[in-house]
N, C-alpha and C. Protein backbone atom coordinates (compact mmCIF):
# COMPACT_ATOMS: atom_id res chain seq x y z
N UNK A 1 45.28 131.16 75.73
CA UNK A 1 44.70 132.46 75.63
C UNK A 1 44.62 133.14 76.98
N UNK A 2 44.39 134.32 77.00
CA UNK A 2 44.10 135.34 78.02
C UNK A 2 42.91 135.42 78.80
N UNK A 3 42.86 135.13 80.22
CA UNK A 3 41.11 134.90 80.60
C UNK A 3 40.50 136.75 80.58
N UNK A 4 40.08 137.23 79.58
CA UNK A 4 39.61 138.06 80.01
C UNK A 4 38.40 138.60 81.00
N UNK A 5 38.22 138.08 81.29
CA UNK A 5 37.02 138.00 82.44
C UNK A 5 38.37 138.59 83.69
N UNK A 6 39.47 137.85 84.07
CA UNK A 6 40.45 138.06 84.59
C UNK A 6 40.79 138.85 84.82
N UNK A 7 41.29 139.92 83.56
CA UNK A 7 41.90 140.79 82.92
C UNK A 7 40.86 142.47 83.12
N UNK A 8 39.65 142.23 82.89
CA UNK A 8 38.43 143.11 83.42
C UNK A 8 38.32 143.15 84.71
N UNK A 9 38.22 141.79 85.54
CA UNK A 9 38.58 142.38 86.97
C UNK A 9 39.18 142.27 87.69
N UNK A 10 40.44 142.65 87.23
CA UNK A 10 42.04 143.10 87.84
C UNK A 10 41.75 144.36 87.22
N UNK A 11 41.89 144.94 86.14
CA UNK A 11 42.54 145.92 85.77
C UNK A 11 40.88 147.01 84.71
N UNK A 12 39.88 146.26 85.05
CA UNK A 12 38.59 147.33 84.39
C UNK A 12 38.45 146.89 83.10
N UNK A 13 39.62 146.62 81.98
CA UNK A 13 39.37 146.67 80.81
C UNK A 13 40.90 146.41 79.83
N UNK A 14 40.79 145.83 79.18
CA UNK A 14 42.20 145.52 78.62
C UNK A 14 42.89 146.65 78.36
N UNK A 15 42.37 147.88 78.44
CA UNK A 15 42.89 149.11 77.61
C UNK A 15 43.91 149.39 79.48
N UNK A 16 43.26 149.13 80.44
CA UNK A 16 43.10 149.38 81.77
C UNK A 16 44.58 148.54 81.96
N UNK A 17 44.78 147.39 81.45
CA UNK A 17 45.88 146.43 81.31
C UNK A 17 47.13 146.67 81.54
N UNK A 18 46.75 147.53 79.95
CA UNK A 18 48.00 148.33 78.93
C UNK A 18 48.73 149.66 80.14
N UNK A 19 47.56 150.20 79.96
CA UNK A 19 48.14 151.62 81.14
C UNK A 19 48.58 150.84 82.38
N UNK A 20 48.46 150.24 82.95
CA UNK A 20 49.01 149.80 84.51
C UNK A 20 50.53 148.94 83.75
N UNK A 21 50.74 148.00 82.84
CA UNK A 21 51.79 147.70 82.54
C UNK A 21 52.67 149.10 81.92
N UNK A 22 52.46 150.36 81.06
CA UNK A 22 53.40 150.98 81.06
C UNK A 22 53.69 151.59 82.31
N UNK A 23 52.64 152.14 83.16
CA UNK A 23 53.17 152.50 84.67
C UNK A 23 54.42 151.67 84.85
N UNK A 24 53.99 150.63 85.31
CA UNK A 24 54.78 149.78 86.07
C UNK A 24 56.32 149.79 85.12
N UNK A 25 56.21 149.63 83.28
CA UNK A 25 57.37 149.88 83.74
C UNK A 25 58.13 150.95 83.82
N UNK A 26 57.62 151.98 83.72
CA UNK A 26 57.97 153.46 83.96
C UNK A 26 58.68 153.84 85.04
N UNK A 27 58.18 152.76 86.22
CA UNK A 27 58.37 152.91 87.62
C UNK A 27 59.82 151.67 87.82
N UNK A 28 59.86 151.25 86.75
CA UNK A 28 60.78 149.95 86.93
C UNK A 28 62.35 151.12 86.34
N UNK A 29 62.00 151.66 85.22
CA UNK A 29 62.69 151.89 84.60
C UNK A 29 63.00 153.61 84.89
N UNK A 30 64.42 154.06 85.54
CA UNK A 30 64.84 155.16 86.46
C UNK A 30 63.71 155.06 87.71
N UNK A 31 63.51 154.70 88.36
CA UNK A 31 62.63 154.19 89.82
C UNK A 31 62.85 155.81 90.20
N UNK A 32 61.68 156.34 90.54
CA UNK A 32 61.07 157.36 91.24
C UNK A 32 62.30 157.42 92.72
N UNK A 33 61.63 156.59 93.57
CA UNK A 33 62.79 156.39 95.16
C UNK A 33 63.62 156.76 94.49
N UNK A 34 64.81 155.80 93.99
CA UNK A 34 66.16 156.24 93.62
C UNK A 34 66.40 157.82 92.73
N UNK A 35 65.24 158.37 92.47
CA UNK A 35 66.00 159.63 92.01
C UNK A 35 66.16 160.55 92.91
N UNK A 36 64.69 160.27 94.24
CA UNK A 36 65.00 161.01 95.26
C UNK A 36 66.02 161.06 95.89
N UNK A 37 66.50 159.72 96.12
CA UNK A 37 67.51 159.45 96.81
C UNK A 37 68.52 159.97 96.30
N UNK A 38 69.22 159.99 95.23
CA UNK A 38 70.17 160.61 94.64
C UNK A 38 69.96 161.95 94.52
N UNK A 39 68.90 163.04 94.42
CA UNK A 39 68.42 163.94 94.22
C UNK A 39 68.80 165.07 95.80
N UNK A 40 68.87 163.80 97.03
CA UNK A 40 69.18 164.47 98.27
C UNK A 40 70.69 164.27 98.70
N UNK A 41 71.55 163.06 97.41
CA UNK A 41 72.27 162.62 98.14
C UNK A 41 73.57 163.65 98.70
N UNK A 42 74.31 163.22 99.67
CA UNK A 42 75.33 164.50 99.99
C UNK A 42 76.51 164.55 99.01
N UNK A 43 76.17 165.09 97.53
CA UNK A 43 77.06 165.06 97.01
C UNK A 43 77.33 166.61 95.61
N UNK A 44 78.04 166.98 95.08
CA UNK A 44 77.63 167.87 94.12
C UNK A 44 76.65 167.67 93.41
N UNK A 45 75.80 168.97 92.50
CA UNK A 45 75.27 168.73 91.70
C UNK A 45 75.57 167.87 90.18
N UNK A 46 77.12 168.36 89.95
CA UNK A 46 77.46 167.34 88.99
C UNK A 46 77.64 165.60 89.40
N UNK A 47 78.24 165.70 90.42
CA UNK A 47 78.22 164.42 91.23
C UNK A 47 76.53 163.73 90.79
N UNK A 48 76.04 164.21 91.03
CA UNK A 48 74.31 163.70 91.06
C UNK A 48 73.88 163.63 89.63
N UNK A 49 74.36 164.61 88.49
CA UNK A 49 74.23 164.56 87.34
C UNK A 49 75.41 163.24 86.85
N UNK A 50 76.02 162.95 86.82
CA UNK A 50 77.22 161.66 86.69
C UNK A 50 76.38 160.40 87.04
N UNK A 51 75.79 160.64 88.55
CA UNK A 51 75.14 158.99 88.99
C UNK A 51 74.00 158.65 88.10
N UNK A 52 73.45 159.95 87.74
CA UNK A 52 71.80 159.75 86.82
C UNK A 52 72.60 158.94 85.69
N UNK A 53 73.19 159.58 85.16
CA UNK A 53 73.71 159.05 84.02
C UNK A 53 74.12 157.90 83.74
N UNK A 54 75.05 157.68 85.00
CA UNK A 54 75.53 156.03 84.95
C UNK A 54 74.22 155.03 85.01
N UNK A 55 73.46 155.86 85.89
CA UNK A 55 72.48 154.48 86.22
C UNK A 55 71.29 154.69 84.95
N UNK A 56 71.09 156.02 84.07
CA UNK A 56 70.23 155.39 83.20
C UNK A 56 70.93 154.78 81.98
N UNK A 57 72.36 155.11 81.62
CA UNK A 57 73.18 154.24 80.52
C UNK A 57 73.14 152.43 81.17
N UNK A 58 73.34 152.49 81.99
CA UNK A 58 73.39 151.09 83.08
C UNK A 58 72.00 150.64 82.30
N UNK A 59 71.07 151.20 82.62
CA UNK A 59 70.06 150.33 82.01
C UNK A 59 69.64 150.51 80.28
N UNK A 60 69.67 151.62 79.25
CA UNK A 60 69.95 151.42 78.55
C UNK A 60 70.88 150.61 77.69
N UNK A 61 71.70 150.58 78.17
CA UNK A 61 72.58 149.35 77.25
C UNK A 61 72.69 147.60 77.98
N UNK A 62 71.20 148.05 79.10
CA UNK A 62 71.10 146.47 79.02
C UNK A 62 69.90 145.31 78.58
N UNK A 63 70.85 145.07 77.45
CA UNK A 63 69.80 144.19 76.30
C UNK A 63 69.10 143.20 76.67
N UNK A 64 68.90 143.14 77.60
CA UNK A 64 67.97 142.14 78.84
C UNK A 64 66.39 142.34 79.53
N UNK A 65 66.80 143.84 79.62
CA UNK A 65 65.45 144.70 79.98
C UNK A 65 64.50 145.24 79.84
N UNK A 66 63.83 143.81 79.79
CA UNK A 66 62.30 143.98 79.30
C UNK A 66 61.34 145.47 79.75
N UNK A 67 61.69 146.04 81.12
CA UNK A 67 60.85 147.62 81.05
C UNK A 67 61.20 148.44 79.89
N UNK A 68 62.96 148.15 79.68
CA UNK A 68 63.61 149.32 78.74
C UNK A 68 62.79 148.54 77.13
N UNK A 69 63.11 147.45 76.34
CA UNK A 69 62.49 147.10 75.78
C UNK A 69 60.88 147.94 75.83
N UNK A 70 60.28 147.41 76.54
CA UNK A 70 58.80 148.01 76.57
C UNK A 70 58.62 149.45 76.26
N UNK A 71 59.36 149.90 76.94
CA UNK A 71 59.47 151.74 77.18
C UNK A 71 60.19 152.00 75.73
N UNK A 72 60.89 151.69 75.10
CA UNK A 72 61.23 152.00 73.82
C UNK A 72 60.14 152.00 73.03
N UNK A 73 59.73 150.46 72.95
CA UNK A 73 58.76 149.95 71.84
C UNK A 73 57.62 151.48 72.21
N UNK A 74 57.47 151.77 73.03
CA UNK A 74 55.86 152.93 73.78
C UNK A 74 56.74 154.16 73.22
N UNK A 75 57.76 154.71 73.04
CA UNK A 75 58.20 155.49 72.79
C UNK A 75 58.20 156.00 71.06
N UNK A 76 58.68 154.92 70.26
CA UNK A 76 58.35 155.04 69.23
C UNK A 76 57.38 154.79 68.34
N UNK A 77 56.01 154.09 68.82
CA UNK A 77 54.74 153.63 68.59
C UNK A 77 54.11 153.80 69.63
N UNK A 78 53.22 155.11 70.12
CA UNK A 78 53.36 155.23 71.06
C UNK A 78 51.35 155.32 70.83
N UNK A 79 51.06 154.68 72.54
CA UNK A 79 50.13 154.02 72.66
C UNK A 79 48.86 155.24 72.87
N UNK A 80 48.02 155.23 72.51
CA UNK A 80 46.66 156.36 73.28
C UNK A 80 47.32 156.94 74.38
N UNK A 81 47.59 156.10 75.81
CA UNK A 81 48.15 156.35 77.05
C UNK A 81 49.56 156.99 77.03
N UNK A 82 50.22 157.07 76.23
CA UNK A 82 51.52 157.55 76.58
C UNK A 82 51.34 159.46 77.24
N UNK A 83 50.32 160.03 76.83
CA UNK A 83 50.34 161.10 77.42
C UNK A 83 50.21 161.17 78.69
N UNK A 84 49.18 160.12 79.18
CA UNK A 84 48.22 159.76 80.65
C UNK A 84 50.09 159.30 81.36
N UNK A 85 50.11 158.75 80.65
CA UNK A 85 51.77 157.92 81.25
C UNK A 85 53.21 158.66 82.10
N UNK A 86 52.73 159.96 80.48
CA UNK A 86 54.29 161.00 81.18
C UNK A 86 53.70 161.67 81.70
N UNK A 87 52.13 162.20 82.26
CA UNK A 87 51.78 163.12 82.75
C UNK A 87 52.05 162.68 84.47
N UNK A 88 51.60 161.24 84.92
CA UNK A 88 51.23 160.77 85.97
C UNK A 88 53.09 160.29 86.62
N UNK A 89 53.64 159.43 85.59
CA UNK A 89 54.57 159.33 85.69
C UNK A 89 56.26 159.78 85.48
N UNK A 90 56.22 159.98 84.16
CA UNK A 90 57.44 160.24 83.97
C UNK A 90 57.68 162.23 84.16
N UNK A 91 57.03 162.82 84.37
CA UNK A 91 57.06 164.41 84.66
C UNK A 91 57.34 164.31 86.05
N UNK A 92 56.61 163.70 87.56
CA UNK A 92 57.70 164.12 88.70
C UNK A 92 58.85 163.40 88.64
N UNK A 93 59.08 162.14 87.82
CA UNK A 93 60.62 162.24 87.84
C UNK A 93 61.00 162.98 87.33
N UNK A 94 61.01 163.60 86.27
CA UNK A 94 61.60 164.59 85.55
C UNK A 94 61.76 166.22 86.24
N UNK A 95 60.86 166.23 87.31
CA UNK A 95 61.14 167.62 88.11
C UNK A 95 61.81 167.22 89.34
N UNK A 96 61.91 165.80 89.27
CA UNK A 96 63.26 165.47 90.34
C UNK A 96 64.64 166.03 89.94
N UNK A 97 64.88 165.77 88.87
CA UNK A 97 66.53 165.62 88.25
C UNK A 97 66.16 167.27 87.84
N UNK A 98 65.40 167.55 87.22
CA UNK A 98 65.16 169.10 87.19
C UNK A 98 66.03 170.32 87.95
N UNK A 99 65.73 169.93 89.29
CA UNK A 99 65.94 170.54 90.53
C UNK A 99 67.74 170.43 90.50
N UNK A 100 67.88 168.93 90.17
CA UNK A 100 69.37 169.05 90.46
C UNK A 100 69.85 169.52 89.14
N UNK A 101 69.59 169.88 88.13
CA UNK A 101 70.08 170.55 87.26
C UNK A 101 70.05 172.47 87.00
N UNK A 102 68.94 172.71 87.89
CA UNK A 102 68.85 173.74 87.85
C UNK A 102 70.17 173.61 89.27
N UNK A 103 70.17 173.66 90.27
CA UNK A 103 71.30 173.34 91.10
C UNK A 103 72.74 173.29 90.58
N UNK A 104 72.77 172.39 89.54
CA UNK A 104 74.19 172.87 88.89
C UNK A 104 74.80 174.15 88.24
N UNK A 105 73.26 174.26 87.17
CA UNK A 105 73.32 175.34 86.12
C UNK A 105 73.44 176.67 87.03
N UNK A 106 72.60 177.05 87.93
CA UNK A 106 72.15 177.94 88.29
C UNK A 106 70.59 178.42 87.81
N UNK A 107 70.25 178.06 86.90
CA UNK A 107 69.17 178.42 85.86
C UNK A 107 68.11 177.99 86.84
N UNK A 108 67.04 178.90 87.20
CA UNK A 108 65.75 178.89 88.11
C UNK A 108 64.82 177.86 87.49
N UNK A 109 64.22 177.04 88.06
CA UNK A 109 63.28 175.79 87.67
C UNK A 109 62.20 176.54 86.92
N UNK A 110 61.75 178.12 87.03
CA UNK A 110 60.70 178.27 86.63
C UNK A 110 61.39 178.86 84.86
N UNK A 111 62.20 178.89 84.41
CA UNK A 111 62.77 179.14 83.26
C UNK A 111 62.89 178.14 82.34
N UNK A 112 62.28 178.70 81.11
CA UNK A 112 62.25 177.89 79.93
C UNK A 112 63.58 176.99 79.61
N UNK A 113 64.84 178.14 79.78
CA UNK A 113 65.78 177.82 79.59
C UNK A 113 66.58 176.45 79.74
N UNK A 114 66.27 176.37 81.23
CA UNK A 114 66.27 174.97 82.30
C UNK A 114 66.39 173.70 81.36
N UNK A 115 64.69 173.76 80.69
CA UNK A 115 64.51 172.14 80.06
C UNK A 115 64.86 172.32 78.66
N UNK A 116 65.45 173.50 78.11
CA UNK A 116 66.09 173.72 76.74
C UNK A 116 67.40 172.78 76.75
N UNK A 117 68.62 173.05 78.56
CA UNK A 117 69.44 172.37 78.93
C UNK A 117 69.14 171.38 79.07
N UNK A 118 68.30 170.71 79.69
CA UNK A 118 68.08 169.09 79.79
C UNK A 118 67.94 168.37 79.11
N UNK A 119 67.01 169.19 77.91
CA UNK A 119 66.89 168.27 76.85
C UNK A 119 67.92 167.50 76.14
N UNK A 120 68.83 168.80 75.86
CA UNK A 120 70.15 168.62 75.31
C UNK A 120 71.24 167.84 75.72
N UNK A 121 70.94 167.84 77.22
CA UNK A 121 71.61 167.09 78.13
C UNK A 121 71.46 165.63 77.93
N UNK A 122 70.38 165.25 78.04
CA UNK A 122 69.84 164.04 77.89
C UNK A 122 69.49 163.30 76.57
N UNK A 123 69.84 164.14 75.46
CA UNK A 123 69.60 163.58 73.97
C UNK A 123 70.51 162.69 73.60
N UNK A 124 71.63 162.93 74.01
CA UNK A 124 72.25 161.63 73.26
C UNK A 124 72.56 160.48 73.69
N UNK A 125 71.89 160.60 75.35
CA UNK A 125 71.61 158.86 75.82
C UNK A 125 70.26 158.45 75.45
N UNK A 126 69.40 159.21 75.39
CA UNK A 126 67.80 158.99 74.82
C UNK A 126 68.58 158.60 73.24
N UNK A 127 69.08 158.92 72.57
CA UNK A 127 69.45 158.08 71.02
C UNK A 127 70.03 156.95 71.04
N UNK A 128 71.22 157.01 72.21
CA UNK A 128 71.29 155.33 72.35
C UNK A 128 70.45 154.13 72.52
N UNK A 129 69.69 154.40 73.95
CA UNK A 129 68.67 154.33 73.81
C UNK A 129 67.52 153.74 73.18
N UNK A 130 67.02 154.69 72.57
CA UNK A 130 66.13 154.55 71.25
C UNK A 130 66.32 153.12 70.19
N UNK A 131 67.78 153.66 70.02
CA UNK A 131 68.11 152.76 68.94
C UNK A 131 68.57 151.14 69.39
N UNK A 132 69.20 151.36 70.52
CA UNK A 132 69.38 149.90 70.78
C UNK A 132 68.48 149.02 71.49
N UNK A 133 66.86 149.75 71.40
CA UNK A 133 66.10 148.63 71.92
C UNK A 133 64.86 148.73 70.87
N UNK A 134 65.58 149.31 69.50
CA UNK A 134 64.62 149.06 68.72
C UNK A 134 65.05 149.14 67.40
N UNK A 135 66.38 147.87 67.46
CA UNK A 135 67.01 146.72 66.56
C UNK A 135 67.78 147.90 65.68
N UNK A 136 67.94 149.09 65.73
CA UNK A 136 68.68 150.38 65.13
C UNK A 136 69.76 149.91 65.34
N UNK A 137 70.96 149.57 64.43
CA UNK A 137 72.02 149.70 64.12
C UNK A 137 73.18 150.91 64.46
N UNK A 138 72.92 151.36 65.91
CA UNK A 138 73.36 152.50 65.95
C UNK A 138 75.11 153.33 65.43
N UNK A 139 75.92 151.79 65.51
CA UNK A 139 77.19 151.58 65.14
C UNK A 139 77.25 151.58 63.60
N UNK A 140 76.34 151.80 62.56
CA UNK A 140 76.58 151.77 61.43
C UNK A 140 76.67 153.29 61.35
N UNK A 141 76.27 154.28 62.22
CA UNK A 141 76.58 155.58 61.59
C UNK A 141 77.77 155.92 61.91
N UNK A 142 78.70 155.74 62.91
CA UNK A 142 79.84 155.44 62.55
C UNK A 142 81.12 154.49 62.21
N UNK A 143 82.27 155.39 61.16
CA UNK A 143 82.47 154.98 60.47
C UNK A 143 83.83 153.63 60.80
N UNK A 144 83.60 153.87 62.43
CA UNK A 144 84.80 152.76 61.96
C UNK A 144 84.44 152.09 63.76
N UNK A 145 85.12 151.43 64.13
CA UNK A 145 84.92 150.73 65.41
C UNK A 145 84.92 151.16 66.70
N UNK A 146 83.85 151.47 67.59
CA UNK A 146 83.87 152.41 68.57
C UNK A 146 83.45 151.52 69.70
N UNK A 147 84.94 151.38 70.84
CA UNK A 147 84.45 150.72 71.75
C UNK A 147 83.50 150.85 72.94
N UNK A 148 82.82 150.29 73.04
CA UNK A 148 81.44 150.03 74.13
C UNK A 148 82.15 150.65 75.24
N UNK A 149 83.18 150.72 75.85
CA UNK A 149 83.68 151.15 77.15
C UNK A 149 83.75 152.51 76.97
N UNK A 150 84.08 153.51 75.88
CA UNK A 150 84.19 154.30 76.03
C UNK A 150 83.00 156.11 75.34
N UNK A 151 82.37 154.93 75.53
CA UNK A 151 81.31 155.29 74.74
C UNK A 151 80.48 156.17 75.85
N UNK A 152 80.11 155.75 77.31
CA UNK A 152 79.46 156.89 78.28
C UNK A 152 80.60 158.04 78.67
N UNK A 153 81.69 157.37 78.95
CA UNK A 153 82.96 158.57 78.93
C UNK A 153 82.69 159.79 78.30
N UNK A 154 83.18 159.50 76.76
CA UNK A 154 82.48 160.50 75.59
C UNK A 154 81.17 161.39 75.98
N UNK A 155 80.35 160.12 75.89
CA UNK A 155 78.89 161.05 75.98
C UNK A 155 78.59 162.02 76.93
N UNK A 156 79.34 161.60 78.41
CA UNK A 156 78.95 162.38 79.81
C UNK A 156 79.61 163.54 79.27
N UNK A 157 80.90 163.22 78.88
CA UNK A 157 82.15 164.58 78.46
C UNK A 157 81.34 165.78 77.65
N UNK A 158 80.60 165.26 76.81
CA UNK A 158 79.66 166.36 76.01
C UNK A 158 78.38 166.66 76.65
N UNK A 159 78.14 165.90 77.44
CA UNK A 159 76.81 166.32 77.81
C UNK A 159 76.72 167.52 78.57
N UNK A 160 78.31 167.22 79.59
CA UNK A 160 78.64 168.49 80.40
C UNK A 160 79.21 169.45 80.04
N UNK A 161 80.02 169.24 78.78
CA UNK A 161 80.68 170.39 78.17
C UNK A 161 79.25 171.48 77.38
N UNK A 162 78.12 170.73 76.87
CA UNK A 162 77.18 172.04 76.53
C UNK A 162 76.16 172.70 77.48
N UNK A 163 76.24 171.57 79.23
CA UNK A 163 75.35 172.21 79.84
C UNK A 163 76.66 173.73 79.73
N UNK A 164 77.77 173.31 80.21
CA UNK A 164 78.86 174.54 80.77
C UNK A 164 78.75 175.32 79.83
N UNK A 165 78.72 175.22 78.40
CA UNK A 165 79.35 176.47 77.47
C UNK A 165 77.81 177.35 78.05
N UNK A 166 76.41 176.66 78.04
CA UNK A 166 75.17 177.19 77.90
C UNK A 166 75.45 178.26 78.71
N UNK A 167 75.64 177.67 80.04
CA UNK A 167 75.74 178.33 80.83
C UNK A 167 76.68 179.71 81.30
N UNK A 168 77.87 179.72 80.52
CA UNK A 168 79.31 180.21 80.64
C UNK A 168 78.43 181.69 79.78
N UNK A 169 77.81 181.05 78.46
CA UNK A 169 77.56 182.05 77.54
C UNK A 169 75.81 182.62 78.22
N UNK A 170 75.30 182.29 78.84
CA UNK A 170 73.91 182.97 79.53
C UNK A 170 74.47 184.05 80.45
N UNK A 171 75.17 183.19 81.66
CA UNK A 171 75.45 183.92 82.66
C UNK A 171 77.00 185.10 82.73
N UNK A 172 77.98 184.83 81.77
CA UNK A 172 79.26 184.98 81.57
C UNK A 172 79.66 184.40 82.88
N UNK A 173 79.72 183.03 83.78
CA UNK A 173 80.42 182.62 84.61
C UNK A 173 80.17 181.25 84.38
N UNK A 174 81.52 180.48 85.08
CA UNK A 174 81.19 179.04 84.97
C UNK A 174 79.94 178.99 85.68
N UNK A 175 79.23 177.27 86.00
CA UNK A 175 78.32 176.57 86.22
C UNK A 175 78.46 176.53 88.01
N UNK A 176 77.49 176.91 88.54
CA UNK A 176 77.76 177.11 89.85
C UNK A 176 77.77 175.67 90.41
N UNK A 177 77.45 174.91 90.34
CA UNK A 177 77.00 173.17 90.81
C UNK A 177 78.59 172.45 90.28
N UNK A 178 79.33 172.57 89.71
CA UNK A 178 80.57 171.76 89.33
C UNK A 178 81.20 171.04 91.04
């Protein structure tokens, strides 16, 4: 069993537990540093939109990773704390990569528009995602054999083809960040 006596004074209260383990893996999982770092790195904005990607598919599809595990399971049963969670945590990452998306798009950080694109941007690795760390069969919705290698290819290919049309059709010009 669990010494709670332990557990109260480390962490205040088991509830106290819970919130410091989703922190932590919040912080495990897309690491704050590394977005800065990529966020300054000397490279395009799409360049920087490509590395996010690789490195959060990198950890999404690895069936090993107990933060990603955790962070799923909190995602779809999601705990009292999950608000306390994305407020403290997962929102300045999210106005990290923000920045470099408004950077690509052109679209001003203070515009709705912005996280209309991101969302969209980011939905169909958040479904991978989702589903493969919470026993979803994601390969049964389609209909025939789709190899694992080419599967972020695809996804990046669309992800950037609707930030561009968004953008092509807002502004009538390509995406200034390419």
């Amino acid at each position: 069993g669990t010494n709670t006596a332990a557990i109260n004074y480390h962490f205040g209260s088991r509830e106290g537990m819970c919130k410091e383990l989703l922190k932590l893996v919040h912080r495990e999982f897309l690491n704050r540093d590394e977005l800065k770092l990529l966020a300054t790195a000397q490279q395009t904005p799409r360049e920087k939109l490509e590395a996010f990607l690789e490195r959060f598919a990198a950890q999404v599809m690895n069936d090993q990773s107990w933060p990603v595990e955790v962070w799923a399971r909190e995602i779809m049963n999601p705990s009292p704390w999950l608000n306390e969670i994305l407020s403290d945590v997962a929102v300045p990452k999210g106005l990290i990569m923000a920045k470099v998306v408004s950077d690509y798009t052109g679209i001003p950080l203070s515009s709705p528009q912005l996280y209309s694109c991101i969302l969209s941007f980011i939905a169909p690795f958040t479904m991978i995602f989702l589903g493969r760390h919470n026993r979803i069969n994601y390969r049964q919705l389609v209909p025939q054999a789709y190899p694992e290698e080419e599967l972020l290819p695809n996804l990046k290919r669309f992800a950037f083809a609707g930030l561009d049309a968004f953008c092509e059709k807002e502004a009538g010009q390509p995406v200034q960040g390419a």
